[in-house]
N, C-alpha and C. Protein backbone atom coordinates (compact mmCIF):
# COMPACT_ATOMS: atom_id res chain seq x y z
N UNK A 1 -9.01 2.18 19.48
CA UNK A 1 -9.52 3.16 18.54
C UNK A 1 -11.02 3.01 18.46
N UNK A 2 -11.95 4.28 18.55
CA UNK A 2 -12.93 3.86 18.47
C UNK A 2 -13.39 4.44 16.69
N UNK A 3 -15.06 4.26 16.89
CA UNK A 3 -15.23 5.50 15.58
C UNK A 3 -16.24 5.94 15.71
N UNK A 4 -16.70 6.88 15.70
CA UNK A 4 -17.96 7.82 15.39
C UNK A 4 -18.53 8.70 14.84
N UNK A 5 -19.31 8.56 13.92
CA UNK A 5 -19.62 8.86 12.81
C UNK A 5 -19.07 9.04 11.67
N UNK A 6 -17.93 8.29 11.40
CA UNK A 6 -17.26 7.85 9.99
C UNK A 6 -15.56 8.28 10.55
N UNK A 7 -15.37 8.86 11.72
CA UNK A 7 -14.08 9.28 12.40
C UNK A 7 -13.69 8.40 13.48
N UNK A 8 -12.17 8.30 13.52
CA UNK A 8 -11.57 7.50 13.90
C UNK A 8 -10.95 8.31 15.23
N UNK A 9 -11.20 7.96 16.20
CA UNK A 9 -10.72 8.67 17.67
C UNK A 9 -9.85 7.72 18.30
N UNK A 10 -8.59 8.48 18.63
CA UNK A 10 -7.16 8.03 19.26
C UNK A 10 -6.73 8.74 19.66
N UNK A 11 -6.02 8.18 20.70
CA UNK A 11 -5.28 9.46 21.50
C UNK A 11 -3.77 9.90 20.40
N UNK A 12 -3.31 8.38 20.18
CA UNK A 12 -2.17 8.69 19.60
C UNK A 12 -1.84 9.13 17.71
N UNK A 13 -2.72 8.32 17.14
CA UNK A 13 -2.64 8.17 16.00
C UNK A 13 -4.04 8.03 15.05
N UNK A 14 -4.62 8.25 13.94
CA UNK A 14 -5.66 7.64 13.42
C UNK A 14 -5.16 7.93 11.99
N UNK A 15 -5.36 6.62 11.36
CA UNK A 15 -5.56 5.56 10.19
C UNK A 15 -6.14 6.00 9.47
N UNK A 16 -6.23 6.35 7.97
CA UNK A 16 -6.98 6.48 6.98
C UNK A 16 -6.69 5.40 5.73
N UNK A 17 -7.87 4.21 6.20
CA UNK A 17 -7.81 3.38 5.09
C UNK A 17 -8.51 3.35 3.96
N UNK A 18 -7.65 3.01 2.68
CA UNK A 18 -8.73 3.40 1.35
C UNK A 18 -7.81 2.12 0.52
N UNK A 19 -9.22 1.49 0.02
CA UNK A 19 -8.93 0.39 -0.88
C UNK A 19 -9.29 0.81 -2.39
N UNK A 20 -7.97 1.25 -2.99
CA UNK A 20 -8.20 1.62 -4.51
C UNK A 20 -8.56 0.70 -5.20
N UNK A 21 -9.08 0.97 -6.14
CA UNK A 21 -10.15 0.07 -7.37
C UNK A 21 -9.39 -0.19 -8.43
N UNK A 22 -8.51 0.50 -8.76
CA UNK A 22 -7.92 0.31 -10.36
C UNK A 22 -5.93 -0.03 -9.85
N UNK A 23 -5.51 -1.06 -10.14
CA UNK A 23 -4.15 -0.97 -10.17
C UNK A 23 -3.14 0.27 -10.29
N UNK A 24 -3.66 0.88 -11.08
CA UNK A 24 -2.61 2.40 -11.93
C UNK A 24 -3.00 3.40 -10.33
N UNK A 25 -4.28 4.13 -9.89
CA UNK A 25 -4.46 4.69 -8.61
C UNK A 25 -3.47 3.74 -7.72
N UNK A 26 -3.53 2.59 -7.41
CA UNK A 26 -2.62 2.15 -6.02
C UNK A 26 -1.21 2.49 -6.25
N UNK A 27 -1.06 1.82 -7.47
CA UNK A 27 0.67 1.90 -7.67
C UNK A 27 1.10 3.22 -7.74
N UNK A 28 0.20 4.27 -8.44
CA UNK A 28 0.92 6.16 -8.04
C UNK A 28 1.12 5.93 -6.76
N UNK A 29 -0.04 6.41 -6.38
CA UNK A 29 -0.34 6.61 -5.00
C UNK A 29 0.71 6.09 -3.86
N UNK A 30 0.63 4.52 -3.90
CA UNK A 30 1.72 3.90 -3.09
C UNK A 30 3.26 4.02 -3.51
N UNK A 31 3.49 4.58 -4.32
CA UNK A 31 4.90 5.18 -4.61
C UNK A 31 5.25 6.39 -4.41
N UNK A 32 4.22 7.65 -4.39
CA UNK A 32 4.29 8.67 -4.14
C UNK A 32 4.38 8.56 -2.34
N UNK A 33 3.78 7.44 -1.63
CA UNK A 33 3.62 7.64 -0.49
C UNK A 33 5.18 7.26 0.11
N UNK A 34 5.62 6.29 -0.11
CA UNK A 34 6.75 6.08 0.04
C UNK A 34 7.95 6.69 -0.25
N UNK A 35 7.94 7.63 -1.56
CA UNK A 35 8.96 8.75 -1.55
C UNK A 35 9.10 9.64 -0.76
N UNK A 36 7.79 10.08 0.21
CA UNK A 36 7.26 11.36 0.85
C UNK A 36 7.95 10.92 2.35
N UNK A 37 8.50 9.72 2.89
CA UNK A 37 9.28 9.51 3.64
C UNK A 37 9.74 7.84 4.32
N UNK A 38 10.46 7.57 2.95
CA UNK A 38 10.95 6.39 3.14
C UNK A 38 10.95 5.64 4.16
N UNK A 39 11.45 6.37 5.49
CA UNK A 39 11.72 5.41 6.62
C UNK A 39 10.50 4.49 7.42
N UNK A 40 9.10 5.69 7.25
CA UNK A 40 8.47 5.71 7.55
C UNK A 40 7.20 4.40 7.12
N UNK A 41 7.46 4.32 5.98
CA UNK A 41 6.52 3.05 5.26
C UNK A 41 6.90 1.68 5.40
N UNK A 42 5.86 1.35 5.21
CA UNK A 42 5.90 -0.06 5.67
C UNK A 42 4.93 -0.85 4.63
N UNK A 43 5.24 -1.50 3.74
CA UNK A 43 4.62 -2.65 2.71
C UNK A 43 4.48 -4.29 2.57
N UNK A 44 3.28 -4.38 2.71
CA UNK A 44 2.97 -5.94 2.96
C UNK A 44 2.17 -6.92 1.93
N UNK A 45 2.17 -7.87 1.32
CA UNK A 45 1.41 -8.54 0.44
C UNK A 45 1.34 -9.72 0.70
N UNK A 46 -0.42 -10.55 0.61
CA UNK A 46 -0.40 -11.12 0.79
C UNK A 46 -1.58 -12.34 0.18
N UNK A 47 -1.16 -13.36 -0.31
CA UNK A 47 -1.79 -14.22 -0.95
C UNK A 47 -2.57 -15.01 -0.66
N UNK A 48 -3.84 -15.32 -0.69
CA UNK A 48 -4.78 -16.08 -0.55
C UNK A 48 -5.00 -17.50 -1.50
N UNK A 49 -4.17 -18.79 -1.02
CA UNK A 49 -4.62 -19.46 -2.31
C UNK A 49 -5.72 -19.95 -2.62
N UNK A 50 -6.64 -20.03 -1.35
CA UNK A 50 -8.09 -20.64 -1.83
C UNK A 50 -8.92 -20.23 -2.62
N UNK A 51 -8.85 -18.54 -2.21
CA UNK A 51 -9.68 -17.38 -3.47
C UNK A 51 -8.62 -17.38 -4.60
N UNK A 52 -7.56 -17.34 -4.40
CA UNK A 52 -6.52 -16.99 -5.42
C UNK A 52 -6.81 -15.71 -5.47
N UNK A 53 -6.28 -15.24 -4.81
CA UNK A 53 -6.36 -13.42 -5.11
C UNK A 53 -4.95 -13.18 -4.30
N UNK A 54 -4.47 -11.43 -4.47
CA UNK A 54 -3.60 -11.04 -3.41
C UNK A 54 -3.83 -9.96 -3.41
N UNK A 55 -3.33 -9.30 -1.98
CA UNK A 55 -3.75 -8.12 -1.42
C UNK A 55 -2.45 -7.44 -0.91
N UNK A 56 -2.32 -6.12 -1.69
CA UNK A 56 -1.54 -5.49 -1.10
C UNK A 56 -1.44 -4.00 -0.11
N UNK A 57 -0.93 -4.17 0.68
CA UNK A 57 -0.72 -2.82 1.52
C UNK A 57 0.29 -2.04 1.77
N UNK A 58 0.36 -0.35 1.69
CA UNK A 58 1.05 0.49 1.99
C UNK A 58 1.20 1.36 2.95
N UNK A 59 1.32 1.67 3.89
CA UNK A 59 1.13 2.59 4.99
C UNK A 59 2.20 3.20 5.49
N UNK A 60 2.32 4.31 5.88
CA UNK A 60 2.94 5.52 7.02
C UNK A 60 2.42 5.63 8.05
N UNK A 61 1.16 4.64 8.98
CA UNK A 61 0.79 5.06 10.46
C UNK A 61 0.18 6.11 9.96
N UNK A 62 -0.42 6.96 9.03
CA UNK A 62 -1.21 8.18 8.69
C UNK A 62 -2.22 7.45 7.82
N UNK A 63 -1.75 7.23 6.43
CA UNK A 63 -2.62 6.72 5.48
C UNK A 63 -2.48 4.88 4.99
N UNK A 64 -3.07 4.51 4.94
CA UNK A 64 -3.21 3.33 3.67
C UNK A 64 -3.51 2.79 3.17
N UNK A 65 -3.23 2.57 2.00
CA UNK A 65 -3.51 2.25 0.86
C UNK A 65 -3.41 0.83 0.20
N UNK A 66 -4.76 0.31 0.22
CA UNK A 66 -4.63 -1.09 -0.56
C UNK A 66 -4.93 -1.47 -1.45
N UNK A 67 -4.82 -2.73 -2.28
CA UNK A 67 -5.56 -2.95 -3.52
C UNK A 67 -5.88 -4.97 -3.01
N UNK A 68 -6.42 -5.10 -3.52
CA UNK A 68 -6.69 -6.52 -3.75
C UNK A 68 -7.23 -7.03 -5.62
N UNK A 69 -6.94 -8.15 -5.59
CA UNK A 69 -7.24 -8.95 -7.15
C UNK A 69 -7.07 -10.13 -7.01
N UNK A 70 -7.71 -10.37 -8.16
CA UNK A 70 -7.35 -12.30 -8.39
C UNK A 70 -7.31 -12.62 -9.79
N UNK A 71 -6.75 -11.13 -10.55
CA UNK A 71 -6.50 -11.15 -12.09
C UNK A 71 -4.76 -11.69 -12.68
N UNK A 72 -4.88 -12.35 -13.01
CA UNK A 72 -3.37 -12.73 -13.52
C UNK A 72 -2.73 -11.71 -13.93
N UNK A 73 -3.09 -10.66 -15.01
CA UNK A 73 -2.27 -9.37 -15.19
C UNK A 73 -2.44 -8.49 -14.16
N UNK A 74 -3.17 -8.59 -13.09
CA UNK A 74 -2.49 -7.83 -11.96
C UNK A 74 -1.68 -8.16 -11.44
N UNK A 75 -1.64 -9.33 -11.45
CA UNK A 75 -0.65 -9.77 -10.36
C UNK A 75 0.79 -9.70 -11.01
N UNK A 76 1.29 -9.55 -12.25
CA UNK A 76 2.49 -9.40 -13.13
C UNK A 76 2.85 -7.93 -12.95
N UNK A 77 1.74 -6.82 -12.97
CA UNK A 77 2.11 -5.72 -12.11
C UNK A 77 2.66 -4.98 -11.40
N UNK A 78 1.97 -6.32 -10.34
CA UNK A 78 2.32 -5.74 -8.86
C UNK A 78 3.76 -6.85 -8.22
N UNK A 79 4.20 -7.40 -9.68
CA UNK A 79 5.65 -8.14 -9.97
C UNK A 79 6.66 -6.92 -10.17
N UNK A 80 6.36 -6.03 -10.73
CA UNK A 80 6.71 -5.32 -11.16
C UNK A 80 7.00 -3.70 -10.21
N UNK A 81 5.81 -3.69 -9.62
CA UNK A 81 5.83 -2.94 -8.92
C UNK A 81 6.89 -2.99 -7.77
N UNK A 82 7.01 -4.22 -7.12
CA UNK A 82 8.05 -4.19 -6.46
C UNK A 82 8.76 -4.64 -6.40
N UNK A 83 9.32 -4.95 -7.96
CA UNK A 83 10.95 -4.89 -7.93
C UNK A 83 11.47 -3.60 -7.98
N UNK A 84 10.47 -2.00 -8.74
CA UNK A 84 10.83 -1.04 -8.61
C UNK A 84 10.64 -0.45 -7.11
N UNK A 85 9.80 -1.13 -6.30
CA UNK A 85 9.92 -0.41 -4.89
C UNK A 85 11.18 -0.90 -4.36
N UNK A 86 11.83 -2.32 -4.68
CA UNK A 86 13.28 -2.57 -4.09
C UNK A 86 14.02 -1.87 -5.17
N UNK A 87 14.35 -1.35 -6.18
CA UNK A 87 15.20 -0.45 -6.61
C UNK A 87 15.36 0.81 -5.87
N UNK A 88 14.03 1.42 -5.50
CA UNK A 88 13.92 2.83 -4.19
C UNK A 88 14.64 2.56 -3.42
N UNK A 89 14.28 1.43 -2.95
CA UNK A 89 14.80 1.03 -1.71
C UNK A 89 16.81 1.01 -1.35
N UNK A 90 17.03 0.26 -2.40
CA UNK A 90 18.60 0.02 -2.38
C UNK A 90 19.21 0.74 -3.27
N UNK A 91 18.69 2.01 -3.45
CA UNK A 91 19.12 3.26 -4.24
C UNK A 91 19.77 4.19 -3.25
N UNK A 92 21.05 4.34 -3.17
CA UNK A 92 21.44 5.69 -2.59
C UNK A 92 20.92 6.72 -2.65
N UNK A 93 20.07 7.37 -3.87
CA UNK A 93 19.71 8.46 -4.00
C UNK A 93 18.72 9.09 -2.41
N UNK A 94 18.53 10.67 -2.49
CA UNK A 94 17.44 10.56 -1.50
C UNK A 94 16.15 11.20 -2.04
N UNK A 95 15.07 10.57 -1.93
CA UNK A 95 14.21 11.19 -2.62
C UNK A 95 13.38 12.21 -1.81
C-alpha cells in the first residue's frame, strides 16, 4: 500500500484508519460497524502493561476504528462493551 497525498493506493483494498478521542464516539461507532455486517468484523484489544494503557480495534477491511487509554473508568467500559459485543455475537437474532 502506498500513500499520496493523504490517500491510500491498492490494488485490492484501502483502509480508513481513525483513532476516536472520546469512549462514547468509539463504542457507537464500533457497534454500529459491526451490526452493518457481522461476518465481516474483526475486534482486537490490547494491553500494554508498562504504559498501562489499552487499545482497542474494530475493522471491516474498509474502516477502523480505534480508541486507546490508560484511565481506569475506561477501561470498566470497554468491560462492558464487550460483554455486549459477545451478547451480538451469540444472539440468534439477525441484525
Amino acid at each position: 500500500m502506498w500513500v499520496v497525498h493523504g490517500h491510500c493506493i491498492n490494488l485490492f483494498y484501502c483502509v480508513k484508519m481513525t483513532f476516536l478521542e472520546s469512549w462514547e464516539d468509539f463504542e457507537q461507532a464500533a457497534e454500529r460497524l459491526y451490526l452493518q455486517d457481522p461476518m465481516k468484523c474483526r475486534f482486537t484489544q490490547k494491553y500494554n502493561h508498562s504504559a498501562g494503557g489499552l487499545e482497542m480495534k474494530m475493522t471491516d477491511n474498509t474502516v477502523c476504528l480505534q480508541f486507546k487509554t490508560d484511565a481506569a473508568q475506561d477501561m470498566k467500559k470497554m468491560e462492558k462493551f464487550v460483554n455486549n459485543l459477545m451478547r451480538h455475537m451469540a444472539s440468534k437474532e439477525t441484525h
